[in-house]
Protein backbone atom coordinates (compact mmCIF):
# COMPACT_ATOMS: atom_id res chain seq x y z
CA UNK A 1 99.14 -21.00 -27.54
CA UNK A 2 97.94 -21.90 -31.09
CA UNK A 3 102.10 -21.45 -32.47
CA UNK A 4 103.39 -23.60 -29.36
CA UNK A 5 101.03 -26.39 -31.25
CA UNK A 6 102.02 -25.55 -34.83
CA UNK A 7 106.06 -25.95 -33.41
CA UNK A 8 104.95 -29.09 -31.30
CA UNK A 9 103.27 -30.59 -34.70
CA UNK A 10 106.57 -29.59 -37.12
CA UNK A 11 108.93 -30.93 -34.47
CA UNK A 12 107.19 -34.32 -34.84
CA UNK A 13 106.77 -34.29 -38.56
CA UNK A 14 110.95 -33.21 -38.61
CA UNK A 15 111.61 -35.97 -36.13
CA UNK A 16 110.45 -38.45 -37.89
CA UNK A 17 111.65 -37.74 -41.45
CA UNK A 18 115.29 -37.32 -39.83
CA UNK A 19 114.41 -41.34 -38.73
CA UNK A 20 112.80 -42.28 -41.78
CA UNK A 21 116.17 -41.23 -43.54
CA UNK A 22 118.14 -43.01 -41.35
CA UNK A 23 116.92 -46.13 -41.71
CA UNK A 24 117.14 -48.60 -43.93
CA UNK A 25 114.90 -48.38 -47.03
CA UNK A 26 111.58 -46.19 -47.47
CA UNK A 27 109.27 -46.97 -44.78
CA UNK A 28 106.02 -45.66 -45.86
CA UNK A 29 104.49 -45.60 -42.90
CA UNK A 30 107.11 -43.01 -41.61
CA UNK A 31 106.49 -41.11 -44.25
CA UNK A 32 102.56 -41.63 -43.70
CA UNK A 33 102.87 -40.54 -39.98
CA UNK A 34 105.04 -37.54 -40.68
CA UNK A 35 102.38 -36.01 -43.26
CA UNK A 36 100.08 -36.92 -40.88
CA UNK A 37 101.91 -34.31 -38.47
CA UNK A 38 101.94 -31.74 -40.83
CA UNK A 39 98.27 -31.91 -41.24
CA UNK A 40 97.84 -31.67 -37.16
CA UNK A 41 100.49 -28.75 -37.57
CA UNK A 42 97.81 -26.98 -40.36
CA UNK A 43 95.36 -27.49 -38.13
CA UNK A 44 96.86 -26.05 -35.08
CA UNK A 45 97.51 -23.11 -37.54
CA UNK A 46 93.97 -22.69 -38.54
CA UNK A 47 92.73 -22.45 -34.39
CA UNK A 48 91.51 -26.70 -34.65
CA UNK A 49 91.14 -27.96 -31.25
CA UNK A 50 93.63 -30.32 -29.51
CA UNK A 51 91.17 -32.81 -30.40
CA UNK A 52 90.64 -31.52 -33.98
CA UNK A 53 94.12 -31.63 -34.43
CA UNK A 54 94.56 -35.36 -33.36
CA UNK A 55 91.82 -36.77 -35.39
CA UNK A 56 92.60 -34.83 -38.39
CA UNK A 57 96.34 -36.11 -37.62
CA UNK A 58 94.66 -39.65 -37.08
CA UNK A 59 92.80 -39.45 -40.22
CA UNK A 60 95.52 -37.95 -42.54
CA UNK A 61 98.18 -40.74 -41.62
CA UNK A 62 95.01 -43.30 -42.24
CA UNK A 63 94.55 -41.91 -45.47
CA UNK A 64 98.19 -41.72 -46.43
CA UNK A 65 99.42 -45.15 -45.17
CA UNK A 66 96.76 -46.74 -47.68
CA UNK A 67 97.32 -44.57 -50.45
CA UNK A 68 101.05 -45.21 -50.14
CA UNK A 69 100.20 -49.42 -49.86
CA UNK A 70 97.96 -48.67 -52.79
CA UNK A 71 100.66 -47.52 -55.08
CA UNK A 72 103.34 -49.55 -53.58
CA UNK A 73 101.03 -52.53 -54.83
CA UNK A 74 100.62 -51.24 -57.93
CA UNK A 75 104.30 -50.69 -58.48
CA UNK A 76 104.84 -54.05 -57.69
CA UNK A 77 102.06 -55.35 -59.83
CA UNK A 78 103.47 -53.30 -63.12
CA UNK A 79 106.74 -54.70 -62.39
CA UNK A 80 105.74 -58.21 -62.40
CA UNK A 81 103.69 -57.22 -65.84
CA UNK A 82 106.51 -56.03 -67.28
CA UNK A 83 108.59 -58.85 -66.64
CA UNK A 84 105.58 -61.13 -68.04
CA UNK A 85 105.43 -58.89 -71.38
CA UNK A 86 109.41 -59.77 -71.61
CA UNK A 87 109.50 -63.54 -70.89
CA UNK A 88 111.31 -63.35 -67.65
């Protein structure tokens, strides 16, 4: 039962990478989610309960969608310093 999981988990994490690429632009919470699945997928790997796997799918995206704002913001911040720095 543990592999049906695993597949269940990667199918998700493919799925949604194939619509992250088709869209328009990176949308980092796609991205976020889809990492998200592979972590449910390791866990399903490792034996985690159905509930294990959720929260620790929960709790990756969490983790990943504000890491990815953080250095999105960051980015944008360096940018504007740069343009500052040039007299734009």
């Amino acid at each position: 039962m543990p592999i049906l999981n695993v597949l269940l988990w990667g199918v998700l994490a493919a799925m949604l990478v194939l619509t992250d690429l088709t869209l328009n632009g990176v949308q980092r919470i796609l991205v976020a989610v889809s990492l998200g699945a592979l972590v449910g997928a390791g866990a399903a790997a490792l034996g985690v309960s159905v509930a294990g796997q959720i929260w620790g799918f929960l709790g990756a995206t969490a983790v990943l969608a504000i890491i990815l704002e953080i250095l999105r913001m960051r980015r944008r911040w360096k940018a504007r310093q740069e343009e500052q720095a040039h007299g734009h």
